[in-house]
PDB file of N, CA and C in Angstrom:
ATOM      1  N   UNK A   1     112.369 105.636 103.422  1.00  0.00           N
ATOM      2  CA  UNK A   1     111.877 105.922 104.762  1.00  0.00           C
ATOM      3  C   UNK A   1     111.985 104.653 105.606  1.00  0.00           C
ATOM      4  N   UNK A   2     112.822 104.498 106.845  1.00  0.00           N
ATOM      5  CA  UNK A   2     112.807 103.638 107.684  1.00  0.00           C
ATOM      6  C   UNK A   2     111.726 103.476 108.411  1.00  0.00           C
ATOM      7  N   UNK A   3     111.189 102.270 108.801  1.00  0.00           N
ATOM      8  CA  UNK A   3     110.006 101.976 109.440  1.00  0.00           C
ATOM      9  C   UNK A   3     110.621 101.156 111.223  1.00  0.00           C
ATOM     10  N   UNK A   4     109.974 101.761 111.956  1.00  0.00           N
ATOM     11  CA  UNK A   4     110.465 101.059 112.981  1.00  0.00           C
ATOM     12  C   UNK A   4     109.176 100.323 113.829  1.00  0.00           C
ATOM     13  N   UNK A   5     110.278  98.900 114.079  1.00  0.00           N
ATOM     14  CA  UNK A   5     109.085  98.188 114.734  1.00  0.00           C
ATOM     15  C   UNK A   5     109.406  97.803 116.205  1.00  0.00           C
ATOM     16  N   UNK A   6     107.819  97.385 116.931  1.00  0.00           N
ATOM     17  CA  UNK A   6     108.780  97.467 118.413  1.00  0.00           C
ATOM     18  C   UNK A   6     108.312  95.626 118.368  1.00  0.00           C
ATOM     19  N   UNK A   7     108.908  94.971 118.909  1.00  0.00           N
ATOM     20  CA  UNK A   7     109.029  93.973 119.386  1.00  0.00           C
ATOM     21  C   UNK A   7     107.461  93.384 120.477  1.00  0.00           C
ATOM     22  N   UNK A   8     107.086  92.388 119.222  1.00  0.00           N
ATOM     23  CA  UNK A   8     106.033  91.367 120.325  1.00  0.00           C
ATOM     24  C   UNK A   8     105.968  90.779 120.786  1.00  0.00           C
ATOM     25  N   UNK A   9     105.754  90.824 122.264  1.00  0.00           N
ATOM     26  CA  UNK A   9     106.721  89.439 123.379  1.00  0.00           C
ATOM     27  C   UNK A   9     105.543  88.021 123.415  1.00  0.00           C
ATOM     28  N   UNK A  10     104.380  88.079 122.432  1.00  0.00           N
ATOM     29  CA  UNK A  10     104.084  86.766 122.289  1.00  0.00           C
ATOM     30  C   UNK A  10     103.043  86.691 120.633  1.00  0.00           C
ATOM     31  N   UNK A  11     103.370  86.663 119.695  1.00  0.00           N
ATOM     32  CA  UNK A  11     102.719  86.692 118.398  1.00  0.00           C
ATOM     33  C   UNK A  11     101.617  86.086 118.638  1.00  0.00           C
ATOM     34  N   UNK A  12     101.393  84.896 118.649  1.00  0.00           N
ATOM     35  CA  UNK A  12     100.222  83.773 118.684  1.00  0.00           C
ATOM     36  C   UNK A  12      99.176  84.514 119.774  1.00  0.00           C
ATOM     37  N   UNK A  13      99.462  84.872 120.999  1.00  0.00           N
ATOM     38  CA  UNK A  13      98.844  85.600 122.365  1.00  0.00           C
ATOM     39  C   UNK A  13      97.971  86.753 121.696  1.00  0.00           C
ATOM     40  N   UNK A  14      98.848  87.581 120.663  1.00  0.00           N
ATOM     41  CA  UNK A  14      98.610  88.445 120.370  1.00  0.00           C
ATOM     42  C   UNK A  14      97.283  88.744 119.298  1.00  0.00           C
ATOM     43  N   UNK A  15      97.750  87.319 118.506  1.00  0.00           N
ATOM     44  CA  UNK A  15      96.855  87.189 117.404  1.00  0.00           C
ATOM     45  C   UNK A  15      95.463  86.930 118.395  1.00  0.00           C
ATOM     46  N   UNK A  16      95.375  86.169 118.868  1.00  0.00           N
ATOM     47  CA  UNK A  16      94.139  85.319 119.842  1.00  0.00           C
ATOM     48  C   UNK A  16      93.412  86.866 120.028  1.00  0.00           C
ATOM     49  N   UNK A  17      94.230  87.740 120.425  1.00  0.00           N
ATOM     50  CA  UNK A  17      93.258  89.163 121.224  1.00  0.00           C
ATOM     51  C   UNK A  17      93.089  89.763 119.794  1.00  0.00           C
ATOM     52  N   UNK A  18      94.109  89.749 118.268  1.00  0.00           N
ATOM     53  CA  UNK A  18      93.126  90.614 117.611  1.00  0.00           C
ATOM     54  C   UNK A  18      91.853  90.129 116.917  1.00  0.00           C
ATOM     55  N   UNK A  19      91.551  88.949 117.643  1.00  0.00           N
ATOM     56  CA  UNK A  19      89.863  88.637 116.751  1.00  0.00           C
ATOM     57  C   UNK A  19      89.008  88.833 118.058  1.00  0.00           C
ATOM     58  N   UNK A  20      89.294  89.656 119.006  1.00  0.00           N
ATOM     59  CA  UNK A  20      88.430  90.046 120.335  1.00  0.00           C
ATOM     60  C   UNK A  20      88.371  91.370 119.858  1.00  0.00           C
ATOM     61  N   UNK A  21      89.295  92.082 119.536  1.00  0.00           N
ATOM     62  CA  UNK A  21      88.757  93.903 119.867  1.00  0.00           C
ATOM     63  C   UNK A  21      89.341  93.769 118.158  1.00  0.00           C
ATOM     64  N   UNK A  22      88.661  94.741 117.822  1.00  0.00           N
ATOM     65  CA  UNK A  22      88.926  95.813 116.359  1.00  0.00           C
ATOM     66  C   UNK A  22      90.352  96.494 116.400  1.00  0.00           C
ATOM     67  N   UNK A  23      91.130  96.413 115.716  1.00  0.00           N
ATOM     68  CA  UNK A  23      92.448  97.885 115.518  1.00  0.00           C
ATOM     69  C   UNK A  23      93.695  97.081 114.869  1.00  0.00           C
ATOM     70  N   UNK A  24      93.740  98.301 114.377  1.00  0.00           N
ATOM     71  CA  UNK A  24      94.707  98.377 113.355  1.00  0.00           C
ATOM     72  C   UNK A  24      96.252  97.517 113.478  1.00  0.00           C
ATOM     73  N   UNK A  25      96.858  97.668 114.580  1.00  0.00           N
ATOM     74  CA  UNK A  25      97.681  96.770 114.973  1.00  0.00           C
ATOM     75  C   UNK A  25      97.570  96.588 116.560  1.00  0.00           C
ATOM     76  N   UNK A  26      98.228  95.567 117.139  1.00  0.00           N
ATOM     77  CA  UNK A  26      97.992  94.766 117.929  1.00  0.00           C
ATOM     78  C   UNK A  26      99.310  94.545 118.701  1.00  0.00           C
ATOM     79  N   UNK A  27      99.735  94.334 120.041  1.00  0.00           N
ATOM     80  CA  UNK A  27     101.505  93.370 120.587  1.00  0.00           C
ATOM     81  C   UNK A  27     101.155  93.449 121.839  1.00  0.00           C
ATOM     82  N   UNK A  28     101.976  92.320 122.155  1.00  0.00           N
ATOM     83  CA  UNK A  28     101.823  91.971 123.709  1.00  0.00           C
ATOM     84  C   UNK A  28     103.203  92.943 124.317  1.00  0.00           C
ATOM     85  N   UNK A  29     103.399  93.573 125.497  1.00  0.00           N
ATOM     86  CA  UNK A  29     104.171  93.340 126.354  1.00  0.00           C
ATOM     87  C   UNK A  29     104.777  93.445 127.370  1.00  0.00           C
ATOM     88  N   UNK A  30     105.879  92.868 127.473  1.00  0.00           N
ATOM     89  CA  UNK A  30     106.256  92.331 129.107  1.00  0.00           C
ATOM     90  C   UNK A  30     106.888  93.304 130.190  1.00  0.00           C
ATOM     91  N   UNK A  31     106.445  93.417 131.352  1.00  0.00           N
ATOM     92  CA  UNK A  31     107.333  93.905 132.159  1.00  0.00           C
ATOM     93  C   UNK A  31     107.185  93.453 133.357  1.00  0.00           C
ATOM     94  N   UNK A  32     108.121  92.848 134.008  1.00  0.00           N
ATOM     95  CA  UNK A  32     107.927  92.022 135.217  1.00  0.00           C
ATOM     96  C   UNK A  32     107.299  90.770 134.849  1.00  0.00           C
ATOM     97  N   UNK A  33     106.389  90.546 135.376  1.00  0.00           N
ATOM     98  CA  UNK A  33     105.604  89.395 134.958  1.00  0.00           C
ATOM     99  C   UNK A  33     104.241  89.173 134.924  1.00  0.00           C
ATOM    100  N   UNK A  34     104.067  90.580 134.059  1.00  0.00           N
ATOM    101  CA  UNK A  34     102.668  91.024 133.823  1.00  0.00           C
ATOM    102  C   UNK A  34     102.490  91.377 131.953  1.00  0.00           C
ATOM    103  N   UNK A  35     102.249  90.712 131.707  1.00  0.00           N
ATOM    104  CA  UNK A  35     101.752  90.825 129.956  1.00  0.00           C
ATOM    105  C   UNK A  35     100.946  92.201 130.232  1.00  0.00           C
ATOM    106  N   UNK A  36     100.804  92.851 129.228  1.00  0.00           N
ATOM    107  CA  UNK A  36     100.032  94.162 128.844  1.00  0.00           C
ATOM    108  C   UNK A  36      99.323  93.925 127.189  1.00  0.00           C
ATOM    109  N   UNK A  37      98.337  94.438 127.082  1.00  0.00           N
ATOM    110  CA  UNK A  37      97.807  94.069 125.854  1.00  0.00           C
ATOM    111  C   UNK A  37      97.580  95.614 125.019  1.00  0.00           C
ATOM    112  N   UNK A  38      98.506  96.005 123.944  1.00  0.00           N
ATOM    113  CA  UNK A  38      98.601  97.377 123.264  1.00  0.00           C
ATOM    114  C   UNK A  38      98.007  97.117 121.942  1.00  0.00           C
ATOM    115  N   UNK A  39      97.030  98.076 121.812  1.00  0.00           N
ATOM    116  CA  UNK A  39      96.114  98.035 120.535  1.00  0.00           C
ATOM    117  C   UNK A  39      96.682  99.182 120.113  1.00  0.00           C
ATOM    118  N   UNK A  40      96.514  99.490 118.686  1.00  0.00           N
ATOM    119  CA  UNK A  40      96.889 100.801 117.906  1.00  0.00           C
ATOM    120  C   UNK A  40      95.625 101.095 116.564  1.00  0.00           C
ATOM    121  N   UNK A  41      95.996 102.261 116.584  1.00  0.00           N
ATOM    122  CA  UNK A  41      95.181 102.832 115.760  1.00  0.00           C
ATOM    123  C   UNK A  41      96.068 103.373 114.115  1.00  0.00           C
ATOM    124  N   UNK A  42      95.811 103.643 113.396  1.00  0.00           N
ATOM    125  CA  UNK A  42      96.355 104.473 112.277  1.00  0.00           C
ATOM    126  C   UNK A  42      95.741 105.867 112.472  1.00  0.00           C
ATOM    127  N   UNK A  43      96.474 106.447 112.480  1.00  0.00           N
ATOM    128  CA  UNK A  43      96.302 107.777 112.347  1.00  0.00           C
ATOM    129  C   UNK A  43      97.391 108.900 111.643  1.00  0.00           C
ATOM    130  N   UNK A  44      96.878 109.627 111.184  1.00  0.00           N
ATOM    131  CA  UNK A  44      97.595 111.213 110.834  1.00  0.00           C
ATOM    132  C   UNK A  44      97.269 112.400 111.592  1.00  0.00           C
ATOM    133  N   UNK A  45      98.788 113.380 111.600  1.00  0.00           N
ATOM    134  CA  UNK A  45      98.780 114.542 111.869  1.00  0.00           C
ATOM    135  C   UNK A  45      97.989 115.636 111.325  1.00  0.00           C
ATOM    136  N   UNK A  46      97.609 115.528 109.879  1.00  0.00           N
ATOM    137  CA  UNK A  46      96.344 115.921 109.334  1.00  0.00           C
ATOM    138  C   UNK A  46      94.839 116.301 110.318  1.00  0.00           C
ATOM    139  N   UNK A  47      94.593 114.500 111.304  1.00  0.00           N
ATOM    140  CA  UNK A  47      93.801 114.855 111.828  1.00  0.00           C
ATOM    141  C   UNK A  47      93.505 115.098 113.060  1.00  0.00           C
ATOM    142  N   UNK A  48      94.822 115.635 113.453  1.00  0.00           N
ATOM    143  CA  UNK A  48      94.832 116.367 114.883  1.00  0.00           C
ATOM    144  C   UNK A  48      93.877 117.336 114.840  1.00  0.00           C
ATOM    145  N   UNK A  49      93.996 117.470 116.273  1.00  0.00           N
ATOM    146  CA  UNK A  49      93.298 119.098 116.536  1.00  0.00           C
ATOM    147  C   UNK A  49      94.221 119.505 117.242  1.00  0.00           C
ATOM    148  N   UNK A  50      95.224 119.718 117.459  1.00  0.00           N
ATOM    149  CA  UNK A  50      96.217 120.371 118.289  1.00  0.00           C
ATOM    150  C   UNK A  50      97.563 120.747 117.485  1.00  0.00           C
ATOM    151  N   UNK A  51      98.133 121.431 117.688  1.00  0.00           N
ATOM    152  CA  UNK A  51      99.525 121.723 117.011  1.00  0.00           C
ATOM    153  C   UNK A  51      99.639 121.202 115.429  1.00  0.00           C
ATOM    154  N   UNK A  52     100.200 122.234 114.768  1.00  0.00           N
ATOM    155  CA  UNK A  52     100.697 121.845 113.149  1.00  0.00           C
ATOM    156  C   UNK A  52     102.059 122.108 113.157  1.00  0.00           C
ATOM    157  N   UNK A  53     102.765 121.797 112.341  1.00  0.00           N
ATOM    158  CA  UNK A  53     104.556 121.543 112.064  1.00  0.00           C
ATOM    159  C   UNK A  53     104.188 122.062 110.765  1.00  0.00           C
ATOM    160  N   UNK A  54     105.428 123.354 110.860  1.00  0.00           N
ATOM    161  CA  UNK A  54     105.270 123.942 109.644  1.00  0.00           C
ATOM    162  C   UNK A  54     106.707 123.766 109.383  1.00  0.00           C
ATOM    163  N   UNK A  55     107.272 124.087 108.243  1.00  0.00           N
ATOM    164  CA  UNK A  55     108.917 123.297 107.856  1.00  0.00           C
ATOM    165  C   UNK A  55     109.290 125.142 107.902  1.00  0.00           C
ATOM    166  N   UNK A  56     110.303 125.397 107.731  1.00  0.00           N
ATOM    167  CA  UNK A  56     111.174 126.889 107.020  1.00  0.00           C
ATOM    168  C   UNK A  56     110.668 127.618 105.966  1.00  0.00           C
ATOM    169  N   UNK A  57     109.953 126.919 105.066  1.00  0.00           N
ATOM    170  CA  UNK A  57     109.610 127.433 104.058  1.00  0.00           C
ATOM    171  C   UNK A  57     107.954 127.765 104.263  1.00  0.00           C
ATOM    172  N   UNK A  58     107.588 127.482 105.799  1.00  0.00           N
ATOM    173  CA  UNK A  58     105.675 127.660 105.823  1.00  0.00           C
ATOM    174  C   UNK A  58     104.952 126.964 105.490  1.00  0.00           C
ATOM    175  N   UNK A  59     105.648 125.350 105.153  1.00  0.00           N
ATOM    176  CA  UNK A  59     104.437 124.627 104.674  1.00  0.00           C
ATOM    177  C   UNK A  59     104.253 124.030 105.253  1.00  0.00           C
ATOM    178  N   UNK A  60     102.917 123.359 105.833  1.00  0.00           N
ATOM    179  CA  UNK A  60     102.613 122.262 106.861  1.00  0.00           C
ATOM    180  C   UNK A  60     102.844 120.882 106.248  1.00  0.00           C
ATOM    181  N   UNK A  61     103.690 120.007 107.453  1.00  0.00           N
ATOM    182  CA  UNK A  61     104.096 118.858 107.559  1.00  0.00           C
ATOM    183  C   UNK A  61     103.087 117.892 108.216  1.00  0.00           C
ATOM    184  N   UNK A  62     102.242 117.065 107.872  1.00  0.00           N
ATOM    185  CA  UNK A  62     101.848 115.801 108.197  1.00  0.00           C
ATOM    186  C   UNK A  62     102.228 114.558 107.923  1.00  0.00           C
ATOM    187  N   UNK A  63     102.582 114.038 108.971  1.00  0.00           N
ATOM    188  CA  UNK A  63     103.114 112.450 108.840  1.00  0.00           C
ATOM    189  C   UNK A  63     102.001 111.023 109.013  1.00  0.00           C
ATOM    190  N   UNK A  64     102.309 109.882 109.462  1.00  0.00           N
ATOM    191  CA  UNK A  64     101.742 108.942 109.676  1.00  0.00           C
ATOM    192  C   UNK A  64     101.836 108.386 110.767  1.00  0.00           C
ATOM    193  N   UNK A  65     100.971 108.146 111.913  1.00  0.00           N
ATOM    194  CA  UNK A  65     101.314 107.133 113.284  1.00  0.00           C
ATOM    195  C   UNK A  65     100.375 106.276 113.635  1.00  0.00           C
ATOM    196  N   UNK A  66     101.273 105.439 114.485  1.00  0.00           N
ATOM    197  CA  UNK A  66     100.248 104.898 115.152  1.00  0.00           C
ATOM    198  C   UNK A  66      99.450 105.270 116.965  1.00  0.00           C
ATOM    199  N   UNK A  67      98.289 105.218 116.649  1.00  0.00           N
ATOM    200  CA  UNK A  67      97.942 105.615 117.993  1.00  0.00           C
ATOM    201  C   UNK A  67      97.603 104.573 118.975  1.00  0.00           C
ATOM    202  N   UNK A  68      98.431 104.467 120.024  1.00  0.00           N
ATOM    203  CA  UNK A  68      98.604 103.199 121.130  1.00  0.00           C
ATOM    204  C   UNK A  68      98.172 102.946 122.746  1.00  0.00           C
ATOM    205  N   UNK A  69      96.900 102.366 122.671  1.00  0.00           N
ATOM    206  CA  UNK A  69      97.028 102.365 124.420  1.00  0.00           C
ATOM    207  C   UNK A  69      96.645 101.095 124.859  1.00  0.00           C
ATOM    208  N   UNK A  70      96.865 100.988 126.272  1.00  0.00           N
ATOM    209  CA  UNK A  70      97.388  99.834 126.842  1.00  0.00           C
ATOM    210  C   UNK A  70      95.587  99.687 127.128  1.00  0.00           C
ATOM    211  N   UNK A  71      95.028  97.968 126.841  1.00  0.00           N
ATOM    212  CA  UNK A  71      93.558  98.051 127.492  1.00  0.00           C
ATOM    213  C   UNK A  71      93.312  96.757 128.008  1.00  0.00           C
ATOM    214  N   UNK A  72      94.630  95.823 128.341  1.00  0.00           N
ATOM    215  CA  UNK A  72      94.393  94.734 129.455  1.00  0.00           C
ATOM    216  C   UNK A  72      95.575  94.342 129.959  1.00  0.00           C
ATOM    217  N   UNK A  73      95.743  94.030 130.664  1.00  0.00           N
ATOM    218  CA  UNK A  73      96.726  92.783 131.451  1.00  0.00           C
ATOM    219  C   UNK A  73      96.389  91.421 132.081  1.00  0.00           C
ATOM    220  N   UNK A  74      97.375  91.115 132.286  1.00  0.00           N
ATOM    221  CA  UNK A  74      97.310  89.700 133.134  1.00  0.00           C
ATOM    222  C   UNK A  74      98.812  88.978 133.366  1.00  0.00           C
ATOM    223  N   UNK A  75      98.675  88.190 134.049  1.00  0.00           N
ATOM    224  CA  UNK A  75      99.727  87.646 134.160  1.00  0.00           C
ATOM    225  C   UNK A  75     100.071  86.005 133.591  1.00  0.00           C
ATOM    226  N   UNK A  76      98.758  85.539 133.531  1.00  0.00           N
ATOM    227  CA  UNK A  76      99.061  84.107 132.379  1.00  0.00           C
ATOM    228  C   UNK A  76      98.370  84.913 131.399  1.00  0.00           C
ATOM    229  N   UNK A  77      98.382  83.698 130.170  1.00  0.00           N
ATOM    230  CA  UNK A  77      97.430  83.839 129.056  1.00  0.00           C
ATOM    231  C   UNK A  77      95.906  84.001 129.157  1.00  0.00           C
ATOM    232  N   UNK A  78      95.596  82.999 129.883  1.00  0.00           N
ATOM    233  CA  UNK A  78      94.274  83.221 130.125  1.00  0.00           C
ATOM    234  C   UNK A  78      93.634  84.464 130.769  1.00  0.00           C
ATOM    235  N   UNK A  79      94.446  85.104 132.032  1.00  0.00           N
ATOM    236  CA  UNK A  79      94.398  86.351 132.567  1.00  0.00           C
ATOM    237  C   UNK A  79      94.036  87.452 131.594  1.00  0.00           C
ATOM    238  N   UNK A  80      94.932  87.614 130.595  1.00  0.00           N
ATOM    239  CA  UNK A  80      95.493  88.545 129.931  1.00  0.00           C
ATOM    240  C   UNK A  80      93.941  88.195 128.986  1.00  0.00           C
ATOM    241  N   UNK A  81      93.328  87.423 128.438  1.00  0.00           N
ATOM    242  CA  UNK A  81      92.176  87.007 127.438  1.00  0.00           C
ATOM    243  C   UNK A  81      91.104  87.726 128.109  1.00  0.00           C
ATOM    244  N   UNK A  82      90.859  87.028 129.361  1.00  0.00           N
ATOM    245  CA  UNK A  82      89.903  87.615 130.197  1.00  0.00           C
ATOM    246  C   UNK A  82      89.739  89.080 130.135  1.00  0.00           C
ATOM    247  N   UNK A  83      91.226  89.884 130.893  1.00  0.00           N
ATOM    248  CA  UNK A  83      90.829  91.125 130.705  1.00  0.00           C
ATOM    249  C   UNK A  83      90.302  91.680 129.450  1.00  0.00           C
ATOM    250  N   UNK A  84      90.829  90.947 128.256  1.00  0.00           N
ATOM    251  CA  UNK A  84      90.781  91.998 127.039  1.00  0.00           C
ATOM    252  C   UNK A  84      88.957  91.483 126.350  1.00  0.00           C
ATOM    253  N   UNK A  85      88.410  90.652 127.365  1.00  0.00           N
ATOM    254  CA  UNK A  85      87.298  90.387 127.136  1.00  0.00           C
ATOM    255  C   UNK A  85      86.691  91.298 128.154  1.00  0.00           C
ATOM    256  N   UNK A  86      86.631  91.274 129.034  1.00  0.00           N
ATOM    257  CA  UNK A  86      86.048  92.765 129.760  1.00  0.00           C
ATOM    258  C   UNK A  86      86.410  93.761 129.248  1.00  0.00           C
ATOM    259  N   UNK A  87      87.528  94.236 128.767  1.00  0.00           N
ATOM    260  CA  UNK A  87      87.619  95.525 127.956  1.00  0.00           C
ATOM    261  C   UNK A  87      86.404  95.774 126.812  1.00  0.00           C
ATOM    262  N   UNK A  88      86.155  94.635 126.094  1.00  0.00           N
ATOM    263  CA  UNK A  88      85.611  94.911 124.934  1.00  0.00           C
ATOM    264  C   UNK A  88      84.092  94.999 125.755  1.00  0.00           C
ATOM    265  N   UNK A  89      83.498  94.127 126.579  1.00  0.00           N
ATOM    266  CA  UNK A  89      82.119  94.225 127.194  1.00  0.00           C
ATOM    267  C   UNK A  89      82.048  95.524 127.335  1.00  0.00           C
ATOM    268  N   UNK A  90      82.936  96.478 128.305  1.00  0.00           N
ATOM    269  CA  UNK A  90      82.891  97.398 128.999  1.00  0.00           C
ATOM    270  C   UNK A  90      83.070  98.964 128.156  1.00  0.00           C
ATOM    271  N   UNK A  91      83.551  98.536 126.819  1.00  0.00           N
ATOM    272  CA  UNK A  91      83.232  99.559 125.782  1.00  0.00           C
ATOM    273  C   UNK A  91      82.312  99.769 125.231  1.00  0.00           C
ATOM    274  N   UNK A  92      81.136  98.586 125.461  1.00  0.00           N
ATOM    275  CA  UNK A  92      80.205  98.362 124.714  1.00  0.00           C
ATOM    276  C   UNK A  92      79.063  99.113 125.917  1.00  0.00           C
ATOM    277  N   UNK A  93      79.232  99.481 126.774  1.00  0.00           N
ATOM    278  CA  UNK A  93      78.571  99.780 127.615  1.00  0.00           C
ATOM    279  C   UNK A  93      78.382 101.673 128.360  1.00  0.00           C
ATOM    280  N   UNK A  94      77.521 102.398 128.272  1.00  0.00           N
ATOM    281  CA  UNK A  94      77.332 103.507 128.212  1.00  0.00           C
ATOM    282  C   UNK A  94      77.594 104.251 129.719  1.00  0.00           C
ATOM    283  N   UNK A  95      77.737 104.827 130.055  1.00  0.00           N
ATOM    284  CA  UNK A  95      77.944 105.359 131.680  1.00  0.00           C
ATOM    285  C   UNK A  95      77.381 104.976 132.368  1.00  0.00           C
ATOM    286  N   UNK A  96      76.009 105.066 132.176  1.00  0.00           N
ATOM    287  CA  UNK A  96      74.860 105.104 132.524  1.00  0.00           C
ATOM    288  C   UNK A  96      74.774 103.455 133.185  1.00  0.00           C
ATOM    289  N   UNK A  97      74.909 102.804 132.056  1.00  0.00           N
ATOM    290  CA  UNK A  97      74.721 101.060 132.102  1.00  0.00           C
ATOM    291  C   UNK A  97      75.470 100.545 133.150  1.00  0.00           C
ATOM    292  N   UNK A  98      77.193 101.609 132.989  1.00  0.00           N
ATOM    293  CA  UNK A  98      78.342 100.936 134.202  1.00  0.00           C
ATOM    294  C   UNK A  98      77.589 101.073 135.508  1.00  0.00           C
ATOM    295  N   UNK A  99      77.210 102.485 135.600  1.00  0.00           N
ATOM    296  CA  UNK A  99      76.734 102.614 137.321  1.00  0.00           C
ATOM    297  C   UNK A  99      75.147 102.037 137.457  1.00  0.00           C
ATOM    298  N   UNK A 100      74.813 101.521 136.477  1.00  0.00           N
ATOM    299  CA  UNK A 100      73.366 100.685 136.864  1.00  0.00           C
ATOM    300  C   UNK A 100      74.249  99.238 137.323  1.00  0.00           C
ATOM    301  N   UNK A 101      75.336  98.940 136.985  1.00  0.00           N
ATOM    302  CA  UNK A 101      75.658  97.465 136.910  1.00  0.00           C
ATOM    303  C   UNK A 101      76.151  97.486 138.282  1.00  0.00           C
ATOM    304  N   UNK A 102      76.828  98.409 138.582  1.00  0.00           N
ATOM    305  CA  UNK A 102      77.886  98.723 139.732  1.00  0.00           C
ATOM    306  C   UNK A 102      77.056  98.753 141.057  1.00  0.00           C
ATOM    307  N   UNK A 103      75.666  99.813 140.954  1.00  0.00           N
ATOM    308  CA  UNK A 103      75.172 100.688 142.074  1.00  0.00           C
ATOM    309  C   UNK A 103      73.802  99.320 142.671  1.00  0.00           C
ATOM    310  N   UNK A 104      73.475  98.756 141.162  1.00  0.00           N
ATOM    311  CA  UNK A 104      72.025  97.936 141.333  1.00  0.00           C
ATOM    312  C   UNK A 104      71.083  98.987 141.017  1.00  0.00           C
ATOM    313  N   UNK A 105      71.128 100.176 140.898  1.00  0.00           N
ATOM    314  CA  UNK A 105      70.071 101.142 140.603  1.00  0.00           C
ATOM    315  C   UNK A 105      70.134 101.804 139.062  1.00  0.00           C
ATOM    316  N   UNK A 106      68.921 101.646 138.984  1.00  0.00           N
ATOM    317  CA  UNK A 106      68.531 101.744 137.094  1.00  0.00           C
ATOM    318  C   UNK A 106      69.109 103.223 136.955  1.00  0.00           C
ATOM    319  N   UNK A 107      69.626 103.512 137.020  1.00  0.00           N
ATOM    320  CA  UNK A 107      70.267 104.915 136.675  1.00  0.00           C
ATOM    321  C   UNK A 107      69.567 105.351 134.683  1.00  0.00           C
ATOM    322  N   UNK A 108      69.449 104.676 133.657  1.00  0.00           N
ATOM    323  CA  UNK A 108      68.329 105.103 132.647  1.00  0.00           C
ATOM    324  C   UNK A 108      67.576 105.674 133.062  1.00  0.00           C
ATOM    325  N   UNK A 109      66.554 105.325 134.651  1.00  0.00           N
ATOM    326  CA  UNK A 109      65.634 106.080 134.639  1.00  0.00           C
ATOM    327  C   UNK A 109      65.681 107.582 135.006  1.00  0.00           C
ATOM    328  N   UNK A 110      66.863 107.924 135.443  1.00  0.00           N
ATOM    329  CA  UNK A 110      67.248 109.515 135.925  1.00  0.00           C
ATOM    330  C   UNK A 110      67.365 110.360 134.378  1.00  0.00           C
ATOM    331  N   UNK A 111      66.983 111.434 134.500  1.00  0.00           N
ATOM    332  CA  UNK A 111      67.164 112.643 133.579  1.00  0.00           C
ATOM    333  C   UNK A 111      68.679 112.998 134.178  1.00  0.00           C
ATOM    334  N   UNK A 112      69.800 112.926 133.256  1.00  0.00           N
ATOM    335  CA  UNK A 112      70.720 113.878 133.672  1.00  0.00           C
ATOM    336  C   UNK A 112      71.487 114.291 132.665  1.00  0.00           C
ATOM    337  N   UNK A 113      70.949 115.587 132.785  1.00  0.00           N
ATOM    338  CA  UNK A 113      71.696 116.590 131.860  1.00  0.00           C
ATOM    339  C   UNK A 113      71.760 117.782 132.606  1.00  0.00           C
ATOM    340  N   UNK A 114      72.550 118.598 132.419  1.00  0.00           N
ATOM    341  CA  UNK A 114      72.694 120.399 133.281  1.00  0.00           C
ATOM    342  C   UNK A 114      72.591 120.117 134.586  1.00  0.00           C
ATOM    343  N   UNK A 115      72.887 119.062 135.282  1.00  0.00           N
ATOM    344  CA  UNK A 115      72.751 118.543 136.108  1.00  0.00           C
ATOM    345  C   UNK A 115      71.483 118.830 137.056  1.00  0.00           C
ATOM    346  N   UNK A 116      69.916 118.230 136.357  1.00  0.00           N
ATOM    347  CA  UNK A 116      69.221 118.017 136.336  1.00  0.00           C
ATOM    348  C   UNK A 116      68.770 116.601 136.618  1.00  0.00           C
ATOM    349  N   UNK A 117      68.139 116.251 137.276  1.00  0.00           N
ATOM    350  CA  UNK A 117      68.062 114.556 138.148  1.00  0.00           C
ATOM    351  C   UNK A 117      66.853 114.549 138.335  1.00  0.00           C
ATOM    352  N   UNK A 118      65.831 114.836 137.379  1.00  0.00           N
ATOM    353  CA  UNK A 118      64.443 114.458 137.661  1.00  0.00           C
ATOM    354  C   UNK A 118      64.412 113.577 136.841  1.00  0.00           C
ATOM    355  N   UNK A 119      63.626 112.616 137.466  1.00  0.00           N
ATOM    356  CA  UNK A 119      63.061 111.033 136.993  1.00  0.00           C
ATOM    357  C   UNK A 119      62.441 111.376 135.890  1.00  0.00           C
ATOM    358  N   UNK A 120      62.497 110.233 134.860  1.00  0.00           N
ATOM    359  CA  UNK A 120      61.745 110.528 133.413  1.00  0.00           C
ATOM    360  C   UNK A 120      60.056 109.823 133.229  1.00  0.00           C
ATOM    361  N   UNK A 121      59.945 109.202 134.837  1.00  0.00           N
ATOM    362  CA  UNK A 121      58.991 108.419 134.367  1.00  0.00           C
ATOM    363  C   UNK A 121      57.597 109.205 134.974  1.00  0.00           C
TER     364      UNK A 121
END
């Protein structure tokens, strides 16, 4: 089985961001002159919830991937650190917390569910 790899437009850059966020694999890259920072996951078709691949004979096919999305940029090194340090703050942080940070208003203290907005206190 051939394995294909895609190309990391800075190893060392790269390494630096995987002791910031968690995942499985890690690569920088370039377009224009904006670094992008791509984290991946391991995953299987097993644990989809959407579509199965069945072969001719009816039997289901699961393979192996990786799952990839883009969660900083920048345009120097340091840029590119920064963002992927707000990425990780900003995961760590609940809806609720973003629009208390954003608005200045304690938004914890609202009830909202069923879209219900009575105060809890």
């Amino acid at each position: 089985m051939r394995k294909h790899y895609v190309k990391d437009y800075d190893p060392i850059l790269s390494s630096k961001c995987v002791h910031i966020v968690d995942c499985d694999v890690a690569r920088i890259s370039k377009y224009g002159d904006t670094m992008f920072y791509i984290i991946g996951f391991r995953d299987s078709t097993r644990h989809d919830k959407t579509g199965v691949w069945i072969d001719e004979n009816g039997n289901r096919k699961d393979w192996e991937y990786i799952r990839e999305q883009v969660i900083a940029s920048g345009k120097t090194e340091e840029e590119l650190l920064d963002s992927v340090r707000e990425y990780k703050r900003l995961s760590r942080m609940s809806a609720l917390d973003w629009m208390s940070e954003q608005t200045g208003v304690d938004w914890n203290q609202f009830k909202i569910c069923n879209n219900d907005y009575r105060t809890t206190r």
